[in-house]
N, C-alpha and C. Protein backbone atom coordinates (compact mmCIF):
# COMPACT_ATOMS: atom_id res chain seq x y z
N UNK A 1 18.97 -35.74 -17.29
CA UNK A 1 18.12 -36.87 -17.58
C UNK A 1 17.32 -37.19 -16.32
N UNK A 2 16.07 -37.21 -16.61
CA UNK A 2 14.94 -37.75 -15.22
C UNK A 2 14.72 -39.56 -15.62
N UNK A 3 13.99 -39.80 -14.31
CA UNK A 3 13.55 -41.20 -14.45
C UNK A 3 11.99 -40.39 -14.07
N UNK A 4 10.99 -41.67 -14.85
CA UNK A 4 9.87 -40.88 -14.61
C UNK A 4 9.14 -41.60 -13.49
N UNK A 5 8.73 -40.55 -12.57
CA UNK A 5 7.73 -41.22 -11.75
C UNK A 5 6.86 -42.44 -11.00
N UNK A 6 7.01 -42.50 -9.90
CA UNK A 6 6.12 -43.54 -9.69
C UNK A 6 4.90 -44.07 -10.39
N UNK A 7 4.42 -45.21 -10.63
CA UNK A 7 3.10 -45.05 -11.27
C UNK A 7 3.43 -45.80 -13.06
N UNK A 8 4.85 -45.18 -13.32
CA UNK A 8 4.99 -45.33 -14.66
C UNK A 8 5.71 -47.04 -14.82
N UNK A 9 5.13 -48.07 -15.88
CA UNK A 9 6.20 -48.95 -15.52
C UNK A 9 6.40 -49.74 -17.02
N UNK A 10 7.07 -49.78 -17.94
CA UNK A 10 8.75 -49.89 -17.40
C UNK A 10 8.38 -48.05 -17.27
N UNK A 11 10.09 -48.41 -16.31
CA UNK A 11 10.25 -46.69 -16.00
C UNK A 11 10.69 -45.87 -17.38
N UNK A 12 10.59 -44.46 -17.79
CA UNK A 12 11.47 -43.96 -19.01
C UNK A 12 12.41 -42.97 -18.93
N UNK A 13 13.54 -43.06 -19.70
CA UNK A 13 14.49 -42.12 -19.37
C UNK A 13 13.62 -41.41 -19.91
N UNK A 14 14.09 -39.66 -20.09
CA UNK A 14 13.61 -38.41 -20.26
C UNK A 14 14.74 -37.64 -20.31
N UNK A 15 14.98 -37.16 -22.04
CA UNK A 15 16.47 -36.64 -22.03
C UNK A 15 15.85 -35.88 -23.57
N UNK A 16 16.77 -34.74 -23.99
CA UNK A 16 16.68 -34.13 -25.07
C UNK A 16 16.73 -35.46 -26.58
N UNK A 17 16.46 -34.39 -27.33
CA UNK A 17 15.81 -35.77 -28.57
C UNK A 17 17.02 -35.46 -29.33
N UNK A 18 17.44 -36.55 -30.32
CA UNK A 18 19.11 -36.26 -30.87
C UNK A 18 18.93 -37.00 -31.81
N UNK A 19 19.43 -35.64 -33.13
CA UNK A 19 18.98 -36.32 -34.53
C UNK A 19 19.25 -38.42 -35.07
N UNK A 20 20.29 -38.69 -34.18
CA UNK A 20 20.55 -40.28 -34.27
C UNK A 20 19.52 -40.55 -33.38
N UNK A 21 18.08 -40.43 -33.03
CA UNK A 21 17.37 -41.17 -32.37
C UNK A 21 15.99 -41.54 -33.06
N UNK A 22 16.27 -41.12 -34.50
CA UNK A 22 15.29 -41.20 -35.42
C UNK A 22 13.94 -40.60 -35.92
N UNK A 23 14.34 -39.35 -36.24
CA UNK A 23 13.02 -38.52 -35.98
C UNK A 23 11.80 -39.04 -36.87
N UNK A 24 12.07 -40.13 -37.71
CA UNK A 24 10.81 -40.51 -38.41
C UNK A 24 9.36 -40.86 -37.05
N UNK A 25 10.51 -41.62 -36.03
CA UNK A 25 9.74 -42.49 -34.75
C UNK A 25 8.53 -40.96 -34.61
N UNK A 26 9.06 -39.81 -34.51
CA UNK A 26 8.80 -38.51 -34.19
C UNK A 26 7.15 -38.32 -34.88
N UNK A 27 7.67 -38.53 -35.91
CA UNK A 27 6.65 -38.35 -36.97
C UNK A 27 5.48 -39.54 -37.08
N UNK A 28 5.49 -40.84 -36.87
CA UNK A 28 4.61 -41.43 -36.19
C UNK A 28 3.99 -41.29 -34.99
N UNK A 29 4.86 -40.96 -33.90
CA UNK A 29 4.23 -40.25 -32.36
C UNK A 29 3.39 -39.52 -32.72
N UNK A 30 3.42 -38.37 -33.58
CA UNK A 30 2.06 -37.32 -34.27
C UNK A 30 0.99 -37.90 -34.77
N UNK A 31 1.19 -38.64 -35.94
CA UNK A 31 0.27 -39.36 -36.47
C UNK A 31 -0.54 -40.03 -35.31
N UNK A 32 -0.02 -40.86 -34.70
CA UNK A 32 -1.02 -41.25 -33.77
C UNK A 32 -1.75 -40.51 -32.58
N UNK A 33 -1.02 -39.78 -32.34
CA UNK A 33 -1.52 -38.74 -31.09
C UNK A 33 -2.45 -37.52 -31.79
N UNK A 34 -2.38 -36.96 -33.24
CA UNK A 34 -2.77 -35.74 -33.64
C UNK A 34 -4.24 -36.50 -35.34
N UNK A 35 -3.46 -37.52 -35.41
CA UNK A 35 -4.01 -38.17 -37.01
C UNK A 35 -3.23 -38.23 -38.32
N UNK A 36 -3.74 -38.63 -39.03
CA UNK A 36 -3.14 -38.70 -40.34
C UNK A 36 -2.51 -37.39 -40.27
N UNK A 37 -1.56 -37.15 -41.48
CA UNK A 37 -1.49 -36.34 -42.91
C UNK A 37 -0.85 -36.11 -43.52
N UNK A 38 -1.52 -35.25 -44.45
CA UNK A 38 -0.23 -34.81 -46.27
C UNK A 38 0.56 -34.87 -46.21
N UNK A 39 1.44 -34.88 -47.35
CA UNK A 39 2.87 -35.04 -47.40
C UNK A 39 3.27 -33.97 -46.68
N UNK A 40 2.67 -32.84 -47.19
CA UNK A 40 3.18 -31.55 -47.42
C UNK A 40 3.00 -31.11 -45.59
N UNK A 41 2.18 -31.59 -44.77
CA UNK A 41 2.24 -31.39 -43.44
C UNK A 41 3.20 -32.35 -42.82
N UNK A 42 3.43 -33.67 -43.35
CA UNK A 42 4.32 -34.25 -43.23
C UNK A 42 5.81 -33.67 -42.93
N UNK A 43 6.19 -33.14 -43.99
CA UNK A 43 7.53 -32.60 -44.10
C UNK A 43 7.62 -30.87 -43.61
N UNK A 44 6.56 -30.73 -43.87
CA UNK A 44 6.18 -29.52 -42.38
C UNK A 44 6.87 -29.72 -40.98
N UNK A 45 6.15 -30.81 -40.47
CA UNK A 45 6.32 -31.55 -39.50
C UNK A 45 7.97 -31.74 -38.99
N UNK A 46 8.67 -32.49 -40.15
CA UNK A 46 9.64 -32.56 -39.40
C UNK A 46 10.90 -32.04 -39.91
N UNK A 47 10.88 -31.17 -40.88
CA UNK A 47 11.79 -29.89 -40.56
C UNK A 47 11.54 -29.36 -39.15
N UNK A 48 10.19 -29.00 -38.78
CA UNK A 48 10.12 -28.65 -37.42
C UNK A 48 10.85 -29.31 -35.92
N UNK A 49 10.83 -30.42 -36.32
CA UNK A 49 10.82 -31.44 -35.69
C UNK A 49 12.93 -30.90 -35.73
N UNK A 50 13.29 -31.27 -36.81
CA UNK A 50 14.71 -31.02 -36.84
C UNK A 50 15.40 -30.05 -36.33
N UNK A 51 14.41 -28.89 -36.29
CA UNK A 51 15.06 -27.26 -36.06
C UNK A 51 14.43 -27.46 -34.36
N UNK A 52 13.99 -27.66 -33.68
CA UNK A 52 13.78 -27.97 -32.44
C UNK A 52 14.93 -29.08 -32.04
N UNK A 53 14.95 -29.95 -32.29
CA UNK A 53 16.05 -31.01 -31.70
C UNK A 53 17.49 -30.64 -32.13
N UNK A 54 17.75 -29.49 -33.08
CA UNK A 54 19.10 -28.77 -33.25
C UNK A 54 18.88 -27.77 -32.55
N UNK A 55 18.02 -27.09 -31.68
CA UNK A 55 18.18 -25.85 -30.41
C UNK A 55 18.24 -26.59 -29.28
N UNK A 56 17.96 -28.24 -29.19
CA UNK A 56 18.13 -28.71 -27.89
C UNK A 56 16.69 -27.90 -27.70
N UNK A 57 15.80 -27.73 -27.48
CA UNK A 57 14.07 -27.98 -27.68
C UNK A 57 13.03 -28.70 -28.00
N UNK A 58 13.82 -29.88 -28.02
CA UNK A 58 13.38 -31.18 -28.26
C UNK A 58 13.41 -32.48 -27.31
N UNK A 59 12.67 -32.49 -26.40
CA UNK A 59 12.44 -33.87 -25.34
C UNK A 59 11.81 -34.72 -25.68
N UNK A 60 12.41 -36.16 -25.15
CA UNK A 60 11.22 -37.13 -25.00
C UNK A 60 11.43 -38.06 -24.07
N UNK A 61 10.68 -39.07 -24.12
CA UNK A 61 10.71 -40.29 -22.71
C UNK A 61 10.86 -41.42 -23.52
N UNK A 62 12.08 -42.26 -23.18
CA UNK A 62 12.15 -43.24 -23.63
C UNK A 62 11.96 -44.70 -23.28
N UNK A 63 11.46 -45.98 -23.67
CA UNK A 63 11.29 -46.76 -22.97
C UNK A 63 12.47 -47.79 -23.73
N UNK A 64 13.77 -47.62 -23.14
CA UNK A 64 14.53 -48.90 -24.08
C UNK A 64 14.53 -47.55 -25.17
N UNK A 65 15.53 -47.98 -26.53
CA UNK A 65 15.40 -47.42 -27.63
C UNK A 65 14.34 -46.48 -27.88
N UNK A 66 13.57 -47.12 -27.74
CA UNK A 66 11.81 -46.19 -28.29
C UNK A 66 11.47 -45.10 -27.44
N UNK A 67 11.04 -44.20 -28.61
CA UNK A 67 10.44 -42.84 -28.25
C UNK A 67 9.09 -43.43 -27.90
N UNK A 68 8.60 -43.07 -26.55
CA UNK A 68 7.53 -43.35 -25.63
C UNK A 68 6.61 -41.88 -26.09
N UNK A 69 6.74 -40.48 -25.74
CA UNK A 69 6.43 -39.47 -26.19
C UNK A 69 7.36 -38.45 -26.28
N UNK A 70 7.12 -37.32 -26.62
CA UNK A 70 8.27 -36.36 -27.22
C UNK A 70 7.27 -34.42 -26.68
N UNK A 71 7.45 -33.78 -26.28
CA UNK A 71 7.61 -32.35 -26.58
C UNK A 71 8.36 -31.99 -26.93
N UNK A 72 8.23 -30.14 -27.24
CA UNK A 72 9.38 -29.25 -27.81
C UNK A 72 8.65 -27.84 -27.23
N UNK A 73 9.63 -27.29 -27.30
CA UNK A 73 8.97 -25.68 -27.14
C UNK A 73 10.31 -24.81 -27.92
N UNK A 74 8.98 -23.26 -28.18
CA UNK A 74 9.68 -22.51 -28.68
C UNK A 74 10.17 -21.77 -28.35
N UNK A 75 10.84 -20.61 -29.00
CA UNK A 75 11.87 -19.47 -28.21
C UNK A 75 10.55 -18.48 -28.53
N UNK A 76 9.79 -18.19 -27.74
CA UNK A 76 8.91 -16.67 -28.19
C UNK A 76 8.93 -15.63 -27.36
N UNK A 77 8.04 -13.85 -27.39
CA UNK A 77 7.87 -12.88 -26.71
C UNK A 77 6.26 -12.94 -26.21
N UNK A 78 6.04 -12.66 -25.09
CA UNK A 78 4.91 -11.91 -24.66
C UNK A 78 5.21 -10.71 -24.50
N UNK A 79 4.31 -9.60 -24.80
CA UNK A 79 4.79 -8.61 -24.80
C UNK A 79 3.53 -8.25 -23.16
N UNK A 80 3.92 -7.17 -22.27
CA UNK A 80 3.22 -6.78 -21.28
C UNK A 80 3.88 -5.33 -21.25
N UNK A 81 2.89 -4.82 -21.37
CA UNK A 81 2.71 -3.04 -21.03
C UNK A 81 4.00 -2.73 -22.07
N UNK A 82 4.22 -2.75 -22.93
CA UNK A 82 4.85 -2.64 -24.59
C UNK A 82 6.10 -3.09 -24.71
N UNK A 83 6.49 -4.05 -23.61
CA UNK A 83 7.94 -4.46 -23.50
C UNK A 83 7.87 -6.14 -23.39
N UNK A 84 8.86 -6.79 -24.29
CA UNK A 84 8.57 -8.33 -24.51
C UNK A 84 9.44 -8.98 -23.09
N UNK A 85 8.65 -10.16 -23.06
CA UNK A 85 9.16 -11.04 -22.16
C UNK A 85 9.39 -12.22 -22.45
N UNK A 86 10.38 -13.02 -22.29
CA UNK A 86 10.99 -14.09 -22.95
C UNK A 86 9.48 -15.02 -22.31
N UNK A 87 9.06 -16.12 -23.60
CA UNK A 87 8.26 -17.13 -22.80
C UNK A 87 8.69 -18.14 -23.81
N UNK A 88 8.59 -19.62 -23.33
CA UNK A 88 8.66 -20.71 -23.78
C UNK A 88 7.12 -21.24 -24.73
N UNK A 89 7.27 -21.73 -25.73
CA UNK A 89 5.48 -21.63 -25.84
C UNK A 89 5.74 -22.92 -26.17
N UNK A 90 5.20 -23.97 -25.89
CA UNK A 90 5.16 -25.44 -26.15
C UNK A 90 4.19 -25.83 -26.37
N UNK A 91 5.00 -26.91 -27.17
CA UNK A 91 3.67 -28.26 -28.29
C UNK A 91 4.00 -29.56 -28.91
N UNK A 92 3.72 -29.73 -29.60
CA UNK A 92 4.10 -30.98 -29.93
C UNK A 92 3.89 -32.07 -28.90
N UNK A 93 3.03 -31.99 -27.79
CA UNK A 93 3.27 -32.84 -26.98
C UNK A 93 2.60 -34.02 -27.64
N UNK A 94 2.87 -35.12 -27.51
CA UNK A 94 2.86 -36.46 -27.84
C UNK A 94 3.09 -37.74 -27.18
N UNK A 95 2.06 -38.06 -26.67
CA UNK A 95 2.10 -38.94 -26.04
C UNK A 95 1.57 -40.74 -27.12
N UNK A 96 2.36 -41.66 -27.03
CA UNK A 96 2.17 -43.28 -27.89
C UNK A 96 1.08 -43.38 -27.06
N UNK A 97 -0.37 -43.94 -27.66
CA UNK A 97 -1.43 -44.35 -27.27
C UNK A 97 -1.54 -45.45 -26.23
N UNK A 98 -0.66 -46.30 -26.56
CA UNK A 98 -0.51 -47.76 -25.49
C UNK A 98 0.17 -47.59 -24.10
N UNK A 99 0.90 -45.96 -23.95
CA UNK A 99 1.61 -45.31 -23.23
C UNK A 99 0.57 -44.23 -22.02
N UNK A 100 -0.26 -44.19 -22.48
CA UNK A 100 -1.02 -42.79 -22.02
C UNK A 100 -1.48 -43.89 -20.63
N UNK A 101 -2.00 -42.57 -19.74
CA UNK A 101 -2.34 -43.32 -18.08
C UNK A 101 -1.14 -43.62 -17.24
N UNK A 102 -0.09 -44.03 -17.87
CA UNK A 102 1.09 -44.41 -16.75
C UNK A 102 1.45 -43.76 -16.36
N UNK A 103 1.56 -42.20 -16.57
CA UNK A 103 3.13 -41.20 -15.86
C UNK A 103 3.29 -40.53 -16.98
N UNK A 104 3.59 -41.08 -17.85
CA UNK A 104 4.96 -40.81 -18.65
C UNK A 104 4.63 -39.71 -19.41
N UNK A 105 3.62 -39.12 -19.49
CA UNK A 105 3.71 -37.73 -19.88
C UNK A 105 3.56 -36.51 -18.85
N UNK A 106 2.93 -36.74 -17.90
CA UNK A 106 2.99 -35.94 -16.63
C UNK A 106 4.36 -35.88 -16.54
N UNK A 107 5.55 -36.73 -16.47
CA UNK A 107 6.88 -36.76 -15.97
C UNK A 107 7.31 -36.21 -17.17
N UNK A 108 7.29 -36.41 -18.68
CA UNK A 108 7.86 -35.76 -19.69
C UNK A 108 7.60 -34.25 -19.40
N UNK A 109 6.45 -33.41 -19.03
CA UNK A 109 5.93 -32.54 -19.17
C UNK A 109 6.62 -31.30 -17.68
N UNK A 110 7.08 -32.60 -16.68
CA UNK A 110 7.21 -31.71 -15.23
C UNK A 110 9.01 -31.61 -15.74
N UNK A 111 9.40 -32.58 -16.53
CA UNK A 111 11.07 -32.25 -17.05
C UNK A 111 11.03 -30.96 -17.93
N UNK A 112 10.60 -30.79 -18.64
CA UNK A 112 10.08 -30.09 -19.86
C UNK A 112 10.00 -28.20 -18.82
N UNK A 113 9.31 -28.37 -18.03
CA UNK A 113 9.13 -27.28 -17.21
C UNK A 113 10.65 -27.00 -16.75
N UNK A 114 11.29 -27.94 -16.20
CA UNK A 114 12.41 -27.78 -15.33
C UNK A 114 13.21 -27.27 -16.12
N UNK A 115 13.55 -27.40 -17.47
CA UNK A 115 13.91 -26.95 -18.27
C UNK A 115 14.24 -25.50 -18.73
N UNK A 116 12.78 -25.40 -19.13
CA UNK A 116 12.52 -23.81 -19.34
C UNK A 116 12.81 -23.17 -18.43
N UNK A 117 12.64 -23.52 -17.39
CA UNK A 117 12.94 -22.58 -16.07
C UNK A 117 14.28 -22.60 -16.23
N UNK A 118 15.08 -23.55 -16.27
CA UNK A 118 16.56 -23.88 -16.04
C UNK A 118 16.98 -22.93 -17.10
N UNK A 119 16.56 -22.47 -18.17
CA UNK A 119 17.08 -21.55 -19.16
C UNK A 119 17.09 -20.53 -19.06
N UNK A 120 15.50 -19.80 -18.24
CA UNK A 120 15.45 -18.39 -17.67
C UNK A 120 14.04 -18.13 -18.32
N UNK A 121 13.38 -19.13 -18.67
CA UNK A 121 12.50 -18.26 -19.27
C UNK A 121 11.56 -17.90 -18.12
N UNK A 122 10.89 -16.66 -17.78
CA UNK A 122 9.97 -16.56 -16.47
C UNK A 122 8.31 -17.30 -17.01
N UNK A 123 7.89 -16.94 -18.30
CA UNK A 123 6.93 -17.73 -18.84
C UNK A 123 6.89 -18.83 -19.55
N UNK A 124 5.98 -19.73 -19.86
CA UNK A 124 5.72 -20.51 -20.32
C UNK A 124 4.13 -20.95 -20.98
N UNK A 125 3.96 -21.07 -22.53
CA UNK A 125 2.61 -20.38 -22.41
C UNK A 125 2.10 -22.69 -23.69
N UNK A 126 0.81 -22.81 -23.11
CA UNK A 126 0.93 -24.55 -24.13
C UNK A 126 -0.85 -24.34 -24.26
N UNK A 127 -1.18 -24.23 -25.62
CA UNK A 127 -2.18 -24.42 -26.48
C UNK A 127 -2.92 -24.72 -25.48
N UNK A 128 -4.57 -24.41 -25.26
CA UNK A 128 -5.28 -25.02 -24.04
C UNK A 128 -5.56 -26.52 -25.04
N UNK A 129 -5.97 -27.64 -23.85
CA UNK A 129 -5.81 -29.04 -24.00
C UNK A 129 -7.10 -29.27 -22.76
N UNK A 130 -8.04 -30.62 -23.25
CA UNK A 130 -8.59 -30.74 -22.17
C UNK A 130 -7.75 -31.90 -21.50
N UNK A 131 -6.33 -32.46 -21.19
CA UNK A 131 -5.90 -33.28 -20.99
C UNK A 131 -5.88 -32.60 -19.16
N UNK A 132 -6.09 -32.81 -18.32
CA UNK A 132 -6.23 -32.11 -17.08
C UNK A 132 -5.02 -32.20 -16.60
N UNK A 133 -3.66 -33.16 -17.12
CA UNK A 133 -2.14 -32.81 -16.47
C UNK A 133 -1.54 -31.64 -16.84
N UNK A 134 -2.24 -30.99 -17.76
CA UNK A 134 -1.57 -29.59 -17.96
C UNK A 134 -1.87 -28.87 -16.65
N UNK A 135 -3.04 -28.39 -16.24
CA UNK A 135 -3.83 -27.69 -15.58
C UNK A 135 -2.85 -28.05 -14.17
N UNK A 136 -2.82 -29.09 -13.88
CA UNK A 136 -1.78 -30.03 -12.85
C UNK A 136 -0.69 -29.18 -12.25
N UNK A 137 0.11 -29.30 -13.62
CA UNK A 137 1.60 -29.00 -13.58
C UNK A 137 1.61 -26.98 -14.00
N UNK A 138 0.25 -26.46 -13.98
CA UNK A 138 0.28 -24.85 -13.57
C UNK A 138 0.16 -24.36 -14.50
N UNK A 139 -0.24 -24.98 -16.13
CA UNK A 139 -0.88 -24.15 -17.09
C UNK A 139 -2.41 -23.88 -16.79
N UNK A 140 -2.70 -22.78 -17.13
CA UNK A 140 -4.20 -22.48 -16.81
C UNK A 140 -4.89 -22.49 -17.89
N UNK A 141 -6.32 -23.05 -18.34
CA UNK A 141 -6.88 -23.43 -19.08
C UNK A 141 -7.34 -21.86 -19.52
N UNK A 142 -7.13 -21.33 -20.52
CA UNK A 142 -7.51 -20.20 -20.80
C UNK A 142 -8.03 -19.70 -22.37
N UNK A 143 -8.49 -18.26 -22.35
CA UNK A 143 -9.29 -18.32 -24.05
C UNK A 143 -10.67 -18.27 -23.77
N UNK A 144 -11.23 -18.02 -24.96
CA UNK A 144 -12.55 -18.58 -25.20
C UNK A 144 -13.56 -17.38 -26.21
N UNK A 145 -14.12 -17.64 -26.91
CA UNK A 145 -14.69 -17.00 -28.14
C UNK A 145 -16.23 -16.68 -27.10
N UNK A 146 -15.93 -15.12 -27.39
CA UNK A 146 -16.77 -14.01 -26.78
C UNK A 146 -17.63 -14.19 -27.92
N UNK A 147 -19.19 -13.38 -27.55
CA UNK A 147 -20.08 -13.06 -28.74
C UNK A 147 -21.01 -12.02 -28.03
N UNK A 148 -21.34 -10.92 -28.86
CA UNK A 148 -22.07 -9.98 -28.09
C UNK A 148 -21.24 -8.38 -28.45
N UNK A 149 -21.69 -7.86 -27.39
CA UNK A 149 -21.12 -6.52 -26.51
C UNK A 149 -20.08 -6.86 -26.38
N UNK A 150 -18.60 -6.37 -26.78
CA UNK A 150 -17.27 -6.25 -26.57
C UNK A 150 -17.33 -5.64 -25.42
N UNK A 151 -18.11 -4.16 -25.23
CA UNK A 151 -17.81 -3.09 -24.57
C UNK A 151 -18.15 -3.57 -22.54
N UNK A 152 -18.66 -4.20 -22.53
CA UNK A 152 -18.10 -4.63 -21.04
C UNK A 152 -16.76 -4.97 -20.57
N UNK A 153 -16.35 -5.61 -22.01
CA UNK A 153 -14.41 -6.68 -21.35
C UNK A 153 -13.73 -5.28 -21.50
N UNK A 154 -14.03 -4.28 -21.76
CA UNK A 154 -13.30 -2.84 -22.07
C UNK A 154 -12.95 -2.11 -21.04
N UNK A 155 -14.14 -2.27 -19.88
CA UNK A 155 -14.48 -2.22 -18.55
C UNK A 155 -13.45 -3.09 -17.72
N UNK A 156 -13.51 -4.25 -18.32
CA UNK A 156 -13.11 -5.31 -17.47
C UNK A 156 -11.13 -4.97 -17.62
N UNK A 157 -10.83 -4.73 -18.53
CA UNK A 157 -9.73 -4.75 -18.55
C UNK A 157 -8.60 -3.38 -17.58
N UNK A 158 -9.52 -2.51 -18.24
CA UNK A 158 -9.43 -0.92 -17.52
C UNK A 158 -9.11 -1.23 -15.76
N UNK A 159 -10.35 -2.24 -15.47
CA UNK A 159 -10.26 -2.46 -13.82
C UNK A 159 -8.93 -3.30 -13.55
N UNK A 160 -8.37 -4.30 -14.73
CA UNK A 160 -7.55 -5.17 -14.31
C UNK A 160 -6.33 -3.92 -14.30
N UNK A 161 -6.24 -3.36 -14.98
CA UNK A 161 -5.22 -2.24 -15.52
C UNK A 161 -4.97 -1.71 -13.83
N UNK A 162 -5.61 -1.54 -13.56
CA UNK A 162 -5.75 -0.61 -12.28
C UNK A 162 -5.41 -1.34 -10.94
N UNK A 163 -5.47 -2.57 -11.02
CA UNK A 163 -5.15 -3.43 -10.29
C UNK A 163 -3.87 -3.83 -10.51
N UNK A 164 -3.64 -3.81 -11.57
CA UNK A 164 -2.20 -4.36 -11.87
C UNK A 164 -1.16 -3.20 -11.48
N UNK A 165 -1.00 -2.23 -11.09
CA UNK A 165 -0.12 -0.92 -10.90
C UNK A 165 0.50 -1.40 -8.88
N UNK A 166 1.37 -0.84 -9.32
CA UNK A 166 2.20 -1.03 -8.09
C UNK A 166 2.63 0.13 -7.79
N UNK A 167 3.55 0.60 -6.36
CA UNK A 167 4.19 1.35 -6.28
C UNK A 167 5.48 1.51 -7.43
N UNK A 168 5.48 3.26 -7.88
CA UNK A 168 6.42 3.46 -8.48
C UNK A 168 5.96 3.70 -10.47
N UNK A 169 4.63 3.31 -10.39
CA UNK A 169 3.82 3.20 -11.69
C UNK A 169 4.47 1.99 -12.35
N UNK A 170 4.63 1.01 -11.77
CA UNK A 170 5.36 -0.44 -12.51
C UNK A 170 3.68 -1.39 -12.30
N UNK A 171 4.25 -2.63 -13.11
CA UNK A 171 2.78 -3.63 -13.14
C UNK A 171 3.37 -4.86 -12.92
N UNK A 172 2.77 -5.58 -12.69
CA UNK A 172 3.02 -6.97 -13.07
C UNK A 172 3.84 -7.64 -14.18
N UNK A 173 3.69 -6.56 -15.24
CA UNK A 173 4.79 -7.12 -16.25
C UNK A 173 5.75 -6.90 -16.06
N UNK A 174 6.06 -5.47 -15.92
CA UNK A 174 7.49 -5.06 -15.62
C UNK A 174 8.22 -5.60 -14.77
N UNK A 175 7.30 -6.11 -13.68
CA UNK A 175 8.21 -6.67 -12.47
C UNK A 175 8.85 -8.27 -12.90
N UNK A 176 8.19 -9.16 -14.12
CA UNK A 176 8.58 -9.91 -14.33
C UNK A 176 9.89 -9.64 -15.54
N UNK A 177 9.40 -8.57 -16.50
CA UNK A 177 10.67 -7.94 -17.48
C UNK A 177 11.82 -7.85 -16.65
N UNK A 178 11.77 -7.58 -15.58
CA UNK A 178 13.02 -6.97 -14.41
C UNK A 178 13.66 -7.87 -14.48
């Protein structure tokens, strides 16, 4: 359990989310942070919501009783040079509107890391966001819809390829697969 940060006030605990802590609260945190919707995304929602907070993949920051905001991440593979690598891929982040500016998701988000790491995962991969505390805490803003000539990034990759080789014919991936 963290206390969050200077800056934040009241302060919030920051501890895994536990089905007695009311995951409906869960399901309003979305609504307000993401918008309305359907039933049927509704209950989407928080089966998800359930099967994350039963792997213990389920955080949030609390202020008193109340869920302040909540992440989760998943168990996934990146695969590099044809061999998978464990990565964390996270979402759900959610931050209560009356909450945002203080801390309390920068501090939900730097626990959230400590985490994954604390489990083993070497990656960690979170939807690009223009919220700039991602970028902060060492996600890199990445992506972006090409149009044109493919055949230059073909080039481009070939060179990264070539760069990426180490002694021994290993890459960058492998050395993190290791």
């Amino acid at each position: 359990m963290t206390r969050a940060g200077a800056g934040y006030s009241p302060p919030a605990d920051i501890r895994p989310l536990r089905p007695d802590d009311g995951l409906e609260a869960q399901l309003d945190l979305a609504v307000r942070a993401f918008g309305p919707s359907d039933e049927v995304t509704r209950t989407r929602r928080l089966a998800a919501v359930e099967e994350a907070v039963a792997g213990g993949r389920c955080y949030a920051a609390f202020d008193g009783p109340r869920a302040v905001a909540a992440a989760e991440f998943n168990d996934m593979r990146q695969w590099w040079h044809g061999r998978p690598v464990r990565m964390a891929g996270v979402g759900g982040v959610t931050v209560a509107p009356e909450e945002r500016g203080r801390g309390v998701g920068r501090a939900l988000m730097a626990e959230l890391l400590r985490v994954i790491a604390s489990r083993g995962y070497p990656l960690s991969a979170l939807y690009p966001a223009t919220a700039p505390i991602y970028r902060s805490l060492g996600w890199e803003l990445a992506g972006g819809l090409y149009r044109g000539d493919p055949r230059p990034l073909a080039g481009l990759a070939a060179a990264r390829e070539r760069r990426g080789r180490v002694a021994g014919g290993r890459d960058a991936g492998d050395r993190v697969a290791a």
